[in-house]
C-alpha atoms as a PDB file:
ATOM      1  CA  UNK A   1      27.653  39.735  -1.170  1.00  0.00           C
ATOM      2  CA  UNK A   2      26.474  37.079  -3.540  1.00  0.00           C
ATOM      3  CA  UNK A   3      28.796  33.921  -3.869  1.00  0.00           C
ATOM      4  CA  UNK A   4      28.056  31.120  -6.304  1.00  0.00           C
ATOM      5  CA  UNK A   5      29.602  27.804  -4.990  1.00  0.00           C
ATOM      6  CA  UNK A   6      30.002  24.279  -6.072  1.00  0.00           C
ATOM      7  CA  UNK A   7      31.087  20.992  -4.468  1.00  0.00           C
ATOM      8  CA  UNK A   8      32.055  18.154  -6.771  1.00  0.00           C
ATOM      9  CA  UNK A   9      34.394  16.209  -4.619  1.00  0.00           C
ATOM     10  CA  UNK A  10      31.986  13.075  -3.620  1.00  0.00           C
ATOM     11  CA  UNK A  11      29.272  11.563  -5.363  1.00  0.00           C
ATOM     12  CA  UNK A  12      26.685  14.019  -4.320  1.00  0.00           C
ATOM     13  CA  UNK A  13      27.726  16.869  -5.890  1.00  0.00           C
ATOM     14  CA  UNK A  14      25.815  20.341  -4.783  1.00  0.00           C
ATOM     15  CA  UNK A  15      26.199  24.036  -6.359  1.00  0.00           C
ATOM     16  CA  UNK A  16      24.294  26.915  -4.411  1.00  0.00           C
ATOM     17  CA  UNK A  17      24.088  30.958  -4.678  1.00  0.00           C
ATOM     18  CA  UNK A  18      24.147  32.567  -1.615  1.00  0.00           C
ATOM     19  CA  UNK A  19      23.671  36.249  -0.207  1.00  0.00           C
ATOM     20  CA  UNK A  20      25.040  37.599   2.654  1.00  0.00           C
ATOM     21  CA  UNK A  21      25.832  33.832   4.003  1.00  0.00           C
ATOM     22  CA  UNK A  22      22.178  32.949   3.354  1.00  0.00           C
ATOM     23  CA  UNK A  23      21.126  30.067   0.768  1.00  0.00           C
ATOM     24  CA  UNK A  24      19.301  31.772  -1.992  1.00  0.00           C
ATOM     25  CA  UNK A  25      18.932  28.833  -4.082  1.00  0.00           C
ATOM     26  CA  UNK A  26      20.677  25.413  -4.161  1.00  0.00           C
ATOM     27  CA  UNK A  27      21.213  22.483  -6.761  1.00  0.00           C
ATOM     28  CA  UNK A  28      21.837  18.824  -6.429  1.00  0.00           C
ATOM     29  CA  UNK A  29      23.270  16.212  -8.242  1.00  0.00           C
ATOM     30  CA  UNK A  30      25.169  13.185  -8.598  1.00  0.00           C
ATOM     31  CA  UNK A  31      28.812  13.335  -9.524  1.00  0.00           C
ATOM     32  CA  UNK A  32      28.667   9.898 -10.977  1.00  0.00           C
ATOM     33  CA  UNK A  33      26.261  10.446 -13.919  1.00  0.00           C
ATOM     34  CA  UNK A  34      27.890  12.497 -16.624  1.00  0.00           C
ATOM     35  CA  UNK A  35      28.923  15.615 -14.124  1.00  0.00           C
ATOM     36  CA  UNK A  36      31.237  17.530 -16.783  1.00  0.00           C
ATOM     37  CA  UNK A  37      28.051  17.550 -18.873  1.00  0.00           C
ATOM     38  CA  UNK A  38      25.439  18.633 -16.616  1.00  0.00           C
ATOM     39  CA  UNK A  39      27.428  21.091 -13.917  1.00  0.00           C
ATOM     40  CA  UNK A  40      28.097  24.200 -16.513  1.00  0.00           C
ATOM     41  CA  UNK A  41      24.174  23.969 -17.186  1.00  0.00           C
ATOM     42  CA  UNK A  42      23.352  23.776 -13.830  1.00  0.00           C
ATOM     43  CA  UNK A  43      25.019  26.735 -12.658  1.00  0.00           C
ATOM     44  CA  UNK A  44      23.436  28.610 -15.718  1.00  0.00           C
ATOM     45  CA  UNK A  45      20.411  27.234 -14.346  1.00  0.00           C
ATOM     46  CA  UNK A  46      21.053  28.977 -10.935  1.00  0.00           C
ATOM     47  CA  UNK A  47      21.996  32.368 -12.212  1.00  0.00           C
ATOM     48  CA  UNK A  48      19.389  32.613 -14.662  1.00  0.00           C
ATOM     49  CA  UNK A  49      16.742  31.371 -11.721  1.00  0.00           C
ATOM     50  CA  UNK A  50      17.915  34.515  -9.587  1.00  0.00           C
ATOM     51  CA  UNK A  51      18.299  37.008 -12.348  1.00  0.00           C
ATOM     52  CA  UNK A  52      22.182  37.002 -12.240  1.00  0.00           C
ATOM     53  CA  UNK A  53      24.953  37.328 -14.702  1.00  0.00           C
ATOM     54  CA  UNK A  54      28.045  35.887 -13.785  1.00  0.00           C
ATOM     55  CA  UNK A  55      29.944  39.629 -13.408  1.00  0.00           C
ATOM     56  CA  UNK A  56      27.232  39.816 -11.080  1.00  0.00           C
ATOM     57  CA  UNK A  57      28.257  37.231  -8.445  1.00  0.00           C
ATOM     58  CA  UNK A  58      30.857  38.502  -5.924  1.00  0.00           C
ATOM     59  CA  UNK A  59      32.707  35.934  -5.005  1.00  0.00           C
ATOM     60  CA  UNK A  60      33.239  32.216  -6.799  1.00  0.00           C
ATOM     61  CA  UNK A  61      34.065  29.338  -4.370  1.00  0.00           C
ATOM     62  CA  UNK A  62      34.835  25.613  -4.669  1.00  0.00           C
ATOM     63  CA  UNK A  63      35.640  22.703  -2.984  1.00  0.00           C
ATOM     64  CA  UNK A  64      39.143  21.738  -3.855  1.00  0.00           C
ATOM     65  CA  UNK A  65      39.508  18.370  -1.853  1.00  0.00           C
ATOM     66  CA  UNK A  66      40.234  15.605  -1.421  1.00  0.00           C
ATOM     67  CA  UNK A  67      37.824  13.658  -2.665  1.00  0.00           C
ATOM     68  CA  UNK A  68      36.965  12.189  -6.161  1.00  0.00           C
ATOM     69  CA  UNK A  69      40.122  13.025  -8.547  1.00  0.00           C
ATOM     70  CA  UNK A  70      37.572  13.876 -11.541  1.00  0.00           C
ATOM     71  CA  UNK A  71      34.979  15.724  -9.337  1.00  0.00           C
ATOM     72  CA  UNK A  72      37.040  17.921  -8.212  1.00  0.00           C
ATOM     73  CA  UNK A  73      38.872  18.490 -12.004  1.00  0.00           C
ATOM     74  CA  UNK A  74      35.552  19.125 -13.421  1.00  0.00           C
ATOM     75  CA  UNK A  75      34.121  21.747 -10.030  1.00  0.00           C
ATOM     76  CA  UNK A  76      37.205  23.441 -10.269  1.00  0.00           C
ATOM     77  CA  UNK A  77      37.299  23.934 -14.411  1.00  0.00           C
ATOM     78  CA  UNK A  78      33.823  24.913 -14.897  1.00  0.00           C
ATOM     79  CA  UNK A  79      33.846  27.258 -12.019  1.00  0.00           C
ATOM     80  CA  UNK A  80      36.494  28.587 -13.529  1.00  0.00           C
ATOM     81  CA  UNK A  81      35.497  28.694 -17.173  1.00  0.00           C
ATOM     82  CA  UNK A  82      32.451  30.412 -16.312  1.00  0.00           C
ATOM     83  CA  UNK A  83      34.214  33.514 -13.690  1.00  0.00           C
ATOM     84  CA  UNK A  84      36.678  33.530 -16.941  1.00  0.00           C
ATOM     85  CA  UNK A  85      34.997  36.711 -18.562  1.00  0.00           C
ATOM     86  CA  UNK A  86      33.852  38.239 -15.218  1.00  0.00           C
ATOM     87  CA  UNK A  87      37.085  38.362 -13.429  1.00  0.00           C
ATOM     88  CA  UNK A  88      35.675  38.092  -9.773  1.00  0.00           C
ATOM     89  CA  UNK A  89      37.781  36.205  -6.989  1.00  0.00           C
ATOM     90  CA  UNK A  90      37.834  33.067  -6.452  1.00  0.00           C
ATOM     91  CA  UNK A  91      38.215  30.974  -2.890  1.00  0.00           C
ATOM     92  CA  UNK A  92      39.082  27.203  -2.809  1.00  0.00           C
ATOM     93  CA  UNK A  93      37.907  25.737   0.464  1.00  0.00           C
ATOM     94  CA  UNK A  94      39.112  21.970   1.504  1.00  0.00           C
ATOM     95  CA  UNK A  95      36.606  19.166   2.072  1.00  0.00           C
ATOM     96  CA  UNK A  96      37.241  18.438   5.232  1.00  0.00           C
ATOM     97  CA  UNK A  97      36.815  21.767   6.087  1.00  0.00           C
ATOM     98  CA  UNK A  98      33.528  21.994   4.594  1.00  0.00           C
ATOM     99  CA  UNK A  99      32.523  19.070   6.257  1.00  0.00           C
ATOM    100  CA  UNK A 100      33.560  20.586   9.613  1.00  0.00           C
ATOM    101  CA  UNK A 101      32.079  24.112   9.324  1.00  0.00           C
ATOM    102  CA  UNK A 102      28.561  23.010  10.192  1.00  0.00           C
ATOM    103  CA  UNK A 103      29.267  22.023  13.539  1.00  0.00           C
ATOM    104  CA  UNK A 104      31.244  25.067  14.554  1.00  0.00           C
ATOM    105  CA  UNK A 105      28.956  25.963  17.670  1.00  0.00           C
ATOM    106  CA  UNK A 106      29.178  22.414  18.886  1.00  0.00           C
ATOM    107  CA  UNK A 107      32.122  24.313  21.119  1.00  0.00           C
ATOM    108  CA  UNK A 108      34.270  20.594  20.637  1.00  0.00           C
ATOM    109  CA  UNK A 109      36.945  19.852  18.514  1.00  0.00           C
ATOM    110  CA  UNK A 110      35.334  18.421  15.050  1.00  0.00           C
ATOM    111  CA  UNK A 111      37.540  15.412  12.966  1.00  0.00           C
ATOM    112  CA  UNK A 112      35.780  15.475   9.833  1.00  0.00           C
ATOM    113  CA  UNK A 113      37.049  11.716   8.301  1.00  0.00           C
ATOM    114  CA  UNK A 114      36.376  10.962   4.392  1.00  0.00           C
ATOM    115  CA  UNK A 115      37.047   7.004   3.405  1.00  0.00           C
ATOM    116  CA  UNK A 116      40.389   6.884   0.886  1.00  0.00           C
ATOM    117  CA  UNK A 117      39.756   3.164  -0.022  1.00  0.00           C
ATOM    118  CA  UNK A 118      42.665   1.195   0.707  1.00  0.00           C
ATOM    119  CA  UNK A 119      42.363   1.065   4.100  1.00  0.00           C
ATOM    120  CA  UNK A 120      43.239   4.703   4.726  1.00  0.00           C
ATOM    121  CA  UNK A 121      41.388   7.823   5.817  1.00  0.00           C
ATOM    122  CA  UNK A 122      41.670  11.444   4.831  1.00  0.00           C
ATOM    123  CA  UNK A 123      41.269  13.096   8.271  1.00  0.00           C
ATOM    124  CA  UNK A 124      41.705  16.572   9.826  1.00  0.00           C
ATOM    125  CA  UNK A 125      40.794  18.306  12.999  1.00  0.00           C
ATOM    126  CA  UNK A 126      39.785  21.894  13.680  1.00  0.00           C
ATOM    127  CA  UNK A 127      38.602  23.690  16.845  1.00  0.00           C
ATOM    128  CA  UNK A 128      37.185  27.384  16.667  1.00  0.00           C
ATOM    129  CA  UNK A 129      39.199  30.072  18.328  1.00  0.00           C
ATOM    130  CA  UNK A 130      37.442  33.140  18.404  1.00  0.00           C
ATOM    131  CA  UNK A 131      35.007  32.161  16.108  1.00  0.00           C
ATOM    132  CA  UNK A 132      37.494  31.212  13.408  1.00  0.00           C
ATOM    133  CA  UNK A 133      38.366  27.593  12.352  1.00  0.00           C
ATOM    134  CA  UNK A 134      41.865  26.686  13.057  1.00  0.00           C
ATOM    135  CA  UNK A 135      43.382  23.415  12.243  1.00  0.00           C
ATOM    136  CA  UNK A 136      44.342  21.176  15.184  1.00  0.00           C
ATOM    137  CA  UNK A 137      45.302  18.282  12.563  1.00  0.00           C
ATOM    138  CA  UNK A 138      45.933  19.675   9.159  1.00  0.00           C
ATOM    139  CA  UNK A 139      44.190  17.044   6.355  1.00  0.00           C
ATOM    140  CA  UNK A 140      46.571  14.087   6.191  1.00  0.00           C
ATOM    141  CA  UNK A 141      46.021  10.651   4.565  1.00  0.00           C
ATOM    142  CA  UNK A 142      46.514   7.941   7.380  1.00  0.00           C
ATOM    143  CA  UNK A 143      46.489   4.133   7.221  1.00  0.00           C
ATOM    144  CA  UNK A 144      42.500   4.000   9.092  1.00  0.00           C
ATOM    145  CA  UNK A 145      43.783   1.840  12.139  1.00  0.00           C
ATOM    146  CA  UNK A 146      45.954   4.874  12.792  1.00  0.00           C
ATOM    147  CA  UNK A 147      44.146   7.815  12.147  1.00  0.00           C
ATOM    148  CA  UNK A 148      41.202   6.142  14.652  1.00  0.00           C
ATOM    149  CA  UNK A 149      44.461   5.341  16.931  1.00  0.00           C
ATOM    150  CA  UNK A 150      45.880   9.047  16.947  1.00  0.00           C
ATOM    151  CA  UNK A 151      42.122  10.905  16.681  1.00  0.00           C
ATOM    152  CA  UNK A 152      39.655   8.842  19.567  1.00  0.00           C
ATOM    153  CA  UNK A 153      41.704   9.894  22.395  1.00  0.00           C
ATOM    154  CA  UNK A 154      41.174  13.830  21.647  1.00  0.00           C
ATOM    155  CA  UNK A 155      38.603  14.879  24.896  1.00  0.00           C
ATOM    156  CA  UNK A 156      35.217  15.293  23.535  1.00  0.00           C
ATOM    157  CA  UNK A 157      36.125  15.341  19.625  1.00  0.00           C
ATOM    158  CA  UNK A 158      33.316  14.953  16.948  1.00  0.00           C
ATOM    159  CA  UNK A 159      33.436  13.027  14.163  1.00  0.00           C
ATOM    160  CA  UNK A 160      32.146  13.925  10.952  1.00  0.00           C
ATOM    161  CA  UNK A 161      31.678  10.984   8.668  1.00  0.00           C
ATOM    162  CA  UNK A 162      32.405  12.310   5.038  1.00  0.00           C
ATOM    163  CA  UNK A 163      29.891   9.631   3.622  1.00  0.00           C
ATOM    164  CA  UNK A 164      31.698   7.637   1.071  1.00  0.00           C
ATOM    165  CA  UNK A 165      32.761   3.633   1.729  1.00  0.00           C
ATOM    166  CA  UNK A 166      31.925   1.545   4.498  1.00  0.00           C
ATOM    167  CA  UNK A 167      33.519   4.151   7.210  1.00  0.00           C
ATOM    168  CA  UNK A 168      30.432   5.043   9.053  1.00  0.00           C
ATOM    169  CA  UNK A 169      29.215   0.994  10.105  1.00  0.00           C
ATOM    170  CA  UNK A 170      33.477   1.225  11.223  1.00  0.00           C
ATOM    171  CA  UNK A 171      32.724   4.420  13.505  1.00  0.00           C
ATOM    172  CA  UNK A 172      29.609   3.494  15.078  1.00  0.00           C
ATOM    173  CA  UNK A 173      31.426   0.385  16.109  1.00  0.00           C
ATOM    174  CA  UNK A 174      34.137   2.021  17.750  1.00  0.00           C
ATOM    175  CA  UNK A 175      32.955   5.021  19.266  1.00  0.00           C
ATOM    176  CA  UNK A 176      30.146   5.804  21.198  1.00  0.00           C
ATOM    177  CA  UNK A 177      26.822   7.934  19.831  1.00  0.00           C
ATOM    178  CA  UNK A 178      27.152  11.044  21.272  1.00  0.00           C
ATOM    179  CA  UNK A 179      30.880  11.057  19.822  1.00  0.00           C
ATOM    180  CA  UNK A 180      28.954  11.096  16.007  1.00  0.00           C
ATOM    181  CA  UNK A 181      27.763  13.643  13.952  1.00  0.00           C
ATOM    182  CA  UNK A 182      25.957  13.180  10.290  1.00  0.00           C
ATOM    183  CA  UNK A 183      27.654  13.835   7.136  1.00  0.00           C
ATOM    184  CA  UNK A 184      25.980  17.170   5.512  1.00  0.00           C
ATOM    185  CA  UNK A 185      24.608  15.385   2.260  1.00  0.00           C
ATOM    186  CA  UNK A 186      25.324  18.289   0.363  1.00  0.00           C
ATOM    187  CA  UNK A 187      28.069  20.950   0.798  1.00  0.00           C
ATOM    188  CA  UNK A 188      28.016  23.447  -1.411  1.00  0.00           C
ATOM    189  CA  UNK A 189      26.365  26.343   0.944  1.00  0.00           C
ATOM    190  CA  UNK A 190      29.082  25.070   3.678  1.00  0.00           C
ATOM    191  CA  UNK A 191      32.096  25.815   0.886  1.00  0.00           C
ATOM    192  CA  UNK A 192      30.188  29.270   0.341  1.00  0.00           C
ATOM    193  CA  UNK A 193      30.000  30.111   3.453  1.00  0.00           C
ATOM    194  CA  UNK A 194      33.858  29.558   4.638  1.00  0.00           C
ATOM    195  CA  UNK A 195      34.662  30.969   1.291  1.00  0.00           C
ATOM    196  CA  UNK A 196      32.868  34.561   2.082  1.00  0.00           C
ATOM    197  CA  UNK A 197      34.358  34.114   5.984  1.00  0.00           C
ATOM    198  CA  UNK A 198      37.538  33.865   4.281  1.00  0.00           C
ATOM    199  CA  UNK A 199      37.648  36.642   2.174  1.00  0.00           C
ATOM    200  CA  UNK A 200      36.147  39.427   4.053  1.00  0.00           C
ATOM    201  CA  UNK A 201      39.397  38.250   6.402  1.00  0.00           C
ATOM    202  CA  UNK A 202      41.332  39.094   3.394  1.00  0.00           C
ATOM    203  CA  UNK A 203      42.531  35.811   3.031  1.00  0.00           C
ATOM    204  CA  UNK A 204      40.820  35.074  -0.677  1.00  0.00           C
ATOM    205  CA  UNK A 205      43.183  32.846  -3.464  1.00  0.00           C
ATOM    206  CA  UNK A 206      43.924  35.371  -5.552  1.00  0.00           C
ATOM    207  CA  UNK A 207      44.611  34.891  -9.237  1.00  0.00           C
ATOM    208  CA  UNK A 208      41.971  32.193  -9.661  1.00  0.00           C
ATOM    209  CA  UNK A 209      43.714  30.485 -12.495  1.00  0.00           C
ATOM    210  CA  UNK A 210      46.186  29.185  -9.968  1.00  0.00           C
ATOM    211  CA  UNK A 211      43.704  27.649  -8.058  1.00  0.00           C
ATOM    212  CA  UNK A 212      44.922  24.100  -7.221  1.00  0.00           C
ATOM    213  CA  UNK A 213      43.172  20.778  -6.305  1.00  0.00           C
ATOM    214  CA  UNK A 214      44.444  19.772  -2.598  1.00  0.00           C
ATOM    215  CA  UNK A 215      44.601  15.770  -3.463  1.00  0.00           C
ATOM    216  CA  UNK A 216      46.728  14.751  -0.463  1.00  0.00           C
ATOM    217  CA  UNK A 217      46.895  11.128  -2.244  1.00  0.00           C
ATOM    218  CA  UNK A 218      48.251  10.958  -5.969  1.00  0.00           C
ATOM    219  CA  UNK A 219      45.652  10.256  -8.866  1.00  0.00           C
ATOM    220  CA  UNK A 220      45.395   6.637 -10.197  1.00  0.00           C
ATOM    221  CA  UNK A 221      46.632   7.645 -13.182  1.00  0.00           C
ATOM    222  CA  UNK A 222      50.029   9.271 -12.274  1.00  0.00           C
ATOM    223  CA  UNK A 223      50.584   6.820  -9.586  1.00  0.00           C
ATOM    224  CA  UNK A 224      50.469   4.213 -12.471  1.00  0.00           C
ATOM    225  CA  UNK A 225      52.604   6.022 -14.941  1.00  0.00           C
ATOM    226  CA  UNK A 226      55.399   6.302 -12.122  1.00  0.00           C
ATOM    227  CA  UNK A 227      54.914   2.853 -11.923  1.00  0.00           C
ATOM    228  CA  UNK A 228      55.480   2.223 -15.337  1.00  0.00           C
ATOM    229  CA  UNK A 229      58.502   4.540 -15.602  1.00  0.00           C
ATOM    230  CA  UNK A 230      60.403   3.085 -12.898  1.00  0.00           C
ATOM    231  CA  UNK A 231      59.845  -0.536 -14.864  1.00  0.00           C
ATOM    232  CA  UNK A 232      61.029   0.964 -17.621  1.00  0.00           C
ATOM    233  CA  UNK A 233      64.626   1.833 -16.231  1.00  0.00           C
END
């Protein structure tokens, strides 16, 4: 199967085709310079590189958060723009998950952690049961004190530092080495690859036009215009 796959939720920003779970071709760039004017060309890019027209890709897949409110508006719409004509199915995967799936034969429990600013952590834990990821924690925004609290005492665990914010220098200082993993810079073939797992377990998102960001925390803007309205009363 060929699956064409994007991450936009941090500031490095990947899209990838892959066939049967294999990288075929992969893209990189950074979500912070102008990314709703160069993802839709790069995924042209990619197709047109392997000779593929978008009814031609089996499966789409994105990343669907949390992460960067407009990254993940932008990933989701374009990806979603361009299956528009071609119908195929579409899988959201969660960035913590993403950032978990690369460490599945580690054999541990892996807490994938993404900086929310603020003081607080977007944090999730999955072990692999019969080579499927289930969720031990389900992702959660937690004050960082106690997500660290609640998430160093699990035997063996892994972190996963999702890269953003001063959360790594934090870990290293409060857990040993061999308790760390890197961040995959790039996560696009990751979101592919739990995307095609996903749906040849029959577990795909159906329409894709009501595929959803997960944002756990409420965008800046809304949280402002609540805050406005309730001043207004």
């Amino acid at each position: 199967m060929t699956v064409l796959a994007v991450d936009t939720t941090a500031g490095d920003a990947s899209a990838a085709v892959l066939r049967d779970g294999e990288t075929a071709l992969e893209c990189r760039l950074s979500a912070r310079d102008g990314l709703s004017a160069l993802l839709a060309p790069t995924l042209e890019f990619l197709l047109r590189s392997l000779a593929l027209a978008p009814e031609q890709v089996d499966l789409y897949a994105a990343a669907v958060g949390p992460g960067l409110f407009t990254g993940i508006r932008v990933g989701l719409a374009t990806l979603k723009g361009m299956n528009f004509a071609a119908g195929r199915p579409m899988v959201g995967v969660g960035t913590l998950e993403a950032l978990a799936f690369p460490f599945a034969g580690a054999r541990r429990t892996v807490v994938p952690l993404i900086d929310a600013r603020r003081g607080q952590l977007y944090a999730a834990a999955y072990d692999w049961v019969a080579g499927e990821m289930r969720e031990r924690l389900a992702p959660s925004l937690l004050p960082a004190d106690e997500a660290l609290r609640r998430l160093a005492p699990l035997p063996d665990a892994l972190f996963v530092d999702g890269g953003e914010g001063d959360l790594a220098e934090r870990l290293r200082g409060e857990l040993p080495p061999a308790r760390l993993a890197c961040r995959p810079p790039f996560l696009a073939a990751a979101v592919g690859r739990l995307a095609l797992d996903r749906f040849r377990r029959g577990r795909s998102a159906g329409d894709p036009a009501e595929l959803r960001p997960l944002y756990i925390r409420k965008p800046d803007a809304e949280t402002l215009g609540e805050r406005n309205a309730r001043g207004a009363d």
